[in-house]
Protein backbone atom coordinates (compact mmCIF):
# COMPACT_ATOMS: atom_id res chain seq x y z
CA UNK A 1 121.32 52.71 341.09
CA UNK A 2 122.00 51.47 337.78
CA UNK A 3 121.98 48.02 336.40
CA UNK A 4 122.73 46.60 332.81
CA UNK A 5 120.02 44.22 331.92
CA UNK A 6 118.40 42.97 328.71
CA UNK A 7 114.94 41.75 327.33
CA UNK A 8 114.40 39.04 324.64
CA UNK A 9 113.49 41.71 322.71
CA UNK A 10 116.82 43.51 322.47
CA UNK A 11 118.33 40.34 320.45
CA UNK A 12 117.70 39.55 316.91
CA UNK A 13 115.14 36.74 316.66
CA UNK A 14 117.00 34.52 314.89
CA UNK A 15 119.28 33.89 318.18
CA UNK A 16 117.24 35.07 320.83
CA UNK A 17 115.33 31.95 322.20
CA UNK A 18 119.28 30.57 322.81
CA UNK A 19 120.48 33.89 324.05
CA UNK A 20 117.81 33.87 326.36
CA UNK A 21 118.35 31.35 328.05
CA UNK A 22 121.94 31.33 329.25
CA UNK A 23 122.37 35.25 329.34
CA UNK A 24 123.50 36.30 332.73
CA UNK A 25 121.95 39.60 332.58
CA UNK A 26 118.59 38.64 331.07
CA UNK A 27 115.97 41.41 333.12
CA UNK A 28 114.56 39.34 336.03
CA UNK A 29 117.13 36.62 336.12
CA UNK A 30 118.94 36.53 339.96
CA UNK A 31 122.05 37.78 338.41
CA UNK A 32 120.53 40.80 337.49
CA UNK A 33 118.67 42.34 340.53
CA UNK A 34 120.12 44.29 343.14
CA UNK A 35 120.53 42.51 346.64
CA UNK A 36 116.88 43.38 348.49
CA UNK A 37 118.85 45.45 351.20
CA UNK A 38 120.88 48.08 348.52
CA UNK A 39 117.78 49.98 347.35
CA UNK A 40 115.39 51.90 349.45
CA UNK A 41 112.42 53.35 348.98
CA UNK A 42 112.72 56.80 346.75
CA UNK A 43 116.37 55.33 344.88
CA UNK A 44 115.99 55.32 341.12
CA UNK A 45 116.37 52.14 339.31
CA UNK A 46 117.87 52.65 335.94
CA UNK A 47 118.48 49.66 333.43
CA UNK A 48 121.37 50.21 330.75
CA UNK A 49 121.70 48.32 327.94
CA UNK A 50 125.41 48.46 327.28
CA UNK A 51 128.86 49.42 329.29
CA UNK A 52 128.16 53.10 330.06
CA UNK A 53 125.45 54.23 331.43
CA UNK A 54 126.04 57.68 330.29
CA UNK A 55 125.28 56.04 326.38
CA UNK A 56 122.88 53.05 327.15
CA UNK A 57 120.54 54.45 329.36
CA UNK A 58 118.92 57.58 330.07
CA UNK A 59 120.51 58.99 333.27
CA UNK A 60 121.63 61.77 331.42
CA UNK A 61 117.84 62.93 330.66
CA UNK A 62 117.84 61.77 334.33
CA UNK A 63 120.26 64.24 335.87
CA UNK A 64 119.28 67.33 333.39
CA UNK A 65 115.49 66.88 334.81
CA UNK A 66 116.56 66.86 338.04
CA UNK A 67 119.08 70.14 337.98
CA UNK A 68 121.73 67.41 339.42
CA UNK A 69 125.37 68.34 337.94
CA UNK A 70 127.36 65.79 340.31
CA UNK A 71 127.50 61.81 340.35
CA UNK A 72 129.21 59.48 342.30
CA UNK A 73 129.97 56.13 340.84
CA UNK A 74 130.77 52.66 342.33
CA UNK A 75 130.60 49.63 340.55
CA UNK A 76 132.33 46.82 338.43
CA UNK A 77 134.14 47.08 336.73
CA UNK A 78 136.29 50.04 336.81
CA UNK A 79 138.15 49.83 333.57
CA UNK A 80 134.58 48.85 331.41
CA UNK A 81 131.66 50.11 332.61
CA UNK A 82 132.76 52.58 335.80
CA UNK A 83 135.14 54.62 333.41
CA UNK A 84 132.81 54.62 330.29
CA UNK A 85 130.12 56.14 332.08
CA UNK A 86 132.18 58.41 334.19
CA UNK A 87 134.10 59.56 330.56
CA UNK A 88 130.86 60.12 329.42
CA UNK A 89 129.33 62.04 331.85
CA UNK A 90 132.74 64.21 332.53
CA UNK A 91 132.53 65.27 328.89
CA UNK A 92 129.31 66.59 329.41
CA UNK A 93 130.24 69.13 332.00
CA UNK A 94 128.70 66.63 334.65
CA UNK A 95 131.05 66.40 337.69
CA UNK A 96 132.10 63.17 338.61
CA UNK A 97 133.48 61.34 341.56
CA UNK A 98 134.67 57.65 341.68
CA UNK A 99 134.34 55.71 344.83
CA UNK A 100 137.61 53.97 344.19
CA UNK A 101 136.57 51.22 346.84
CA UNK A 102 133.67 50.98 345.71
CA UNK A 103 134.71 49.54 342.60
CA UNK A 104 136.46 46.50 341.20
CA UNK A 105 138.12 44.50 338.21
CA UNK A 106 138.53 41.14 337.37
CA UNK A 107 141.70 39.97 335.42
CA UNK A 108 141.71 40.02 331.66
CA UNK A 109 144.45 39.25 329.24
CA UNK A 110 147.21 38.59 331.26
CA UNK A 111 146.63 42.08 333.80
CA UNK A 112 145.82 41.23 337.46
CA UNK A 113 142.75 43.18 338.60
CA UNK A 114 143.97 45.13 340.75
CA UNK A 115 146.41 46.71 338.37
CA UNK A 116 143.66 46.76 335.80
CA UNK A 117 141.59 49.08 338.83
CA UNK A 118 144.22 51.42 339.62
CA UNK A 119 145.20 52.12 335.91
CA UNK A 120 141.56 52.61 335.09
CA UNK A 121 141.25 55.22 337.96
CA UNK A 122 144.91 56.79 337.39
CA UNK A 123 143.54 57.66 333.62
CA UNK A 124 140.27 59.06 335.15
CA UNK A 125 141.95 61.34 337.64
CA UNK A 126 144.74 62.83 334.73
CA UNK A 127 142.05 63.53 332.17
CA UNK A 128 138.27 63.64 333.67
CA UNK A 129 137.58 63.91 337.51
CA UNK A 130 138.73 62.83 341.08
CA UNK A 131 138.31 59.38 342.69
CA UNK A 132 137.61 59.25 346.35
CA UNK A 133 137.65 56.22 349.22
CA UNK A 134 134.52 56.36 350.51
CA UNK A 135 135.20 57.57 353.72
CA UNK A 136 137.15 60.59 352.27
CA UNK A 137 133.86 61.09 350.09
CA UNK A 138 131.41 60.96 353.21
CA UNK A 139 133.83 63.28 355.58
CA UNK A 140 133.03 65.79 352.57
CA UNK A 141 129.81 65.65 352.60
């Protein structure tokens, strides 16, 4: 599971007593932590500072200790942070699956969401990887 989250310490100290406090994503803050029932016991917690997590965090050092070449991704939102880390880790030779509903988008300049969603996964399937439902994803497992 992977979360973006930040510490005072990742602002410049000039801003960051005002950044801290109205920063939605500020680590240990109710915005950022995972609802109690998502995670269980043996799931790794990764924090990312920044869209993808293939850049901002270290799942790749992650998946290379673990001999894991596959991920499947769910999340918000698809055209941001889903398809920078899935373009990330498909250009690393890391095979990648998104759960397409298991992911979202909001509405931004004028494009509804759901357009915004299906574009976003349209470009992932004709250059990087597949996208799934999740039941088509857990019949194949």
């Amino acid at each position: 599971m992977i979360r973006e989250a930040y510490t005072p310490d990742d602002f410049p100290a000039a801003i960051r007593d005002e950044i801290v406090l109205v920063h939605p994503l500020m680590l240990g803050s109710a915005n950022c932590e995972f609802h109690p029932d998502l995670l269980v016991d043996g799931d790794l917690s990764i924090v990312k500072k920044g869209f993808s997590a293939f850049a901002a965090s270290e799942l790749p050092a992650l998946l290379d200790d673990r001999g894991w070449d596959t991920v499947v991704i769910g999340g918000l939102t698809t055209p941001i942070c889903v398809t920078t880390t899935a373009d990330g880790l498909s250009m690393a030779g890391t095979k990648v699956v998104i759960l397409s509903d298991a992911c979202a988008s909001q509405p931004f300049d004028g494009v509804p969401g759901e357009l915004a969603h299906n574009v976003a996964l349209a470009r992932f399937r004709y250059q990087f990887g597949q996208t799934l439902t999740t039941e088509e994803f857990l019949t194949r497992l």
